[in-house]
Protein backbone atom coordinates (compact mmCIF):
# COMPACT_ATOMS: atom_id res chain seq x y z
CA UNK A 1 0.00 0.00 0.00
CA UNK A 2 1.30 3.34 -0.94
CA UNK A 3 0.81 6.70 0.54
CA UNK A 4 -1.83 7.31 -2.09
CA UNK A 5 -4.33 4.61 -0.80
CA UNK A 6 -4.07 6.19 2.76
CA UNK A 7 -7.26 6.89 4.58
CA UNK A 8 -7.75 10.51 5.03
CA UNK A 9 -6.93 11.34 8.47
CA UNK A 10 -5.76 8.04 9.82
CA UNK A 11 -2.11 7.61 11.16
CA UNK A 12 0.08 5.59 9.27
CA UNK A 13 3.26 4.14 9.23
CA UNK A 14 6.14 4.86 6.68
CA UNK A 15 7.77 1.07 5.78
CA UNK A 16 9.67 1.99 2.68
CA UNK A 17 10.64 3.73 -0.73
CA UNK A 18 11.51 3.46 -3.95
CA UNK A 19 13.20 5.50 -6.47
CA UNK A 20 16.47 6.90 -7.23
CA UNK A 21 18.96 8.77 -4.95
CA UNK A 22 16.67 11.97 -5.69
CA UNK A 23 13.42 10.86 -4.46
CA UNK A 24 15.64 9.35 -1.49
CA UNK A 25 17.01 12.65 -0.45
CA UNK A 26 14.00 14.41 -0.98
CA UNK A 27 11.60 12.24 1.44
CA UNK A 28 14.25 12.59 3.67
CA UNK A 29 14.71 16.14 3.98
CA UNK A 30 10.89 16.50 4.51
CA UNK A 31 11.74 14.11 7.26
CA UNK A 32 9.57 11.34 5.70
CA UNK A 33 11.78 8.29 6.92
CA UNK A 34 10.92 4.76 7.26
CA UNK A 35 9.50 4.16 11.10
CA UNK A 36 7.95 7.90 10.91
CA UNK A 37 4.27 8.67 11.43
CA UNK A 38 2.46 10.40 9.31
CA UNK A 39 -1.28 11.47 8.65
CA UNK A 40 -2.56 12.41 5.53
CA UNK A 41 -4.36 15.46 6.17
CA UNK A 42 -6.14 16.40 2.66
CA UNK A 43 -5.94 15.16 -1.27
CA UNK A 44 -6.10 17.86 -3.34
CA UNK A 45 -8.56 17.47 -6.26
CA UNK A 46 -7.66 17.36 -9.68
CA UNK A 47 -4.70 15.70 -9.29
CA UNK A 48 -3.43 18.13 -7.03
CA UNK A 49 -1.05 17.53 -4.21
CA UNK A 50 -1.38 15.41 -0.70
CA UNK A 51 -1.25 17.24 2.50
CA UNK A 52 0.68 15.14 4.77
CA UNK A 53 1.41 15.81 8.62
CA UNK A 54 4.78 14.90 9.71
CA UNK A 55 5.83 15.34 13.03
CA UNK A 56 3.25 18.49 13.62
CA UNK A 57 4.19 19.99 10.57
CA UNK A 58 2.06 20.03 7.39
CA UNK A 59 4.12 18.97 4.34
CA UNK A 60 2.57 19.43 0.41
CA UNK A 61 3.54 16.31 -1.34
CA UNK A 62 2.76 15.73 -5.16
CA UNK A 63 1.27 12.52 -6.36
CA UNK A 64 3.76 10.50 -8.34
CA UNK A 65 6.23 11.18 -5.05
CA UNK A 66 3.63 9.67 -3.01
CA UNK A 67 2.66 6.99 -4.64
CA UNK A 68 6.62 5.46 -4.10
CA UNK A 69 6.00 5.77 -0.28
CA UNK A 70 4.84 2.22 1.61
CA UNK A 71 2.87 2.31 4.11
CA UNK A 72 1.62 0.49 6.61
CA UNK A 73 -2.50 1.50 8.85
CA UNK A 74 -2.08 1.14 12.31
């Protein structure tokens, strides 16, 4: 399950990743590491981006980076 299929305002569990050394770095630096809890806040419509909470702070993330982040509901 990816970040994408997250219920809207549950708590879930970063397991994993994939991509490149880019998408690495960048989930990192939003401080979206595996172990981390996070709660998708809102899904933009359209397409738009996911508003994720991370640690008490609200973090825009766009689809396609989303949908390489595993999850796992708690």
């Amino acid at each position: 399950m990816t970040l994408l299929d997250a219920p809207l305002g549950k708590t879930v569990i970063i397991i994993d990743y994939r991509g490149g050394k880019g998408v690495y770095s960048k989930l990192r630096q939003l401080g979206l590491t595996p172990g981390r809890k996070v709660k998708v806040l809102r899904y933009a419509p359209l397409g738009g981006p996911l508003m994720v909470d991370v640690g008490g702070r609200s973090v825009a993330l766009g689809r396609g980076i989303a949908d390489r982040v595993h999850i796992e509901v708690r």
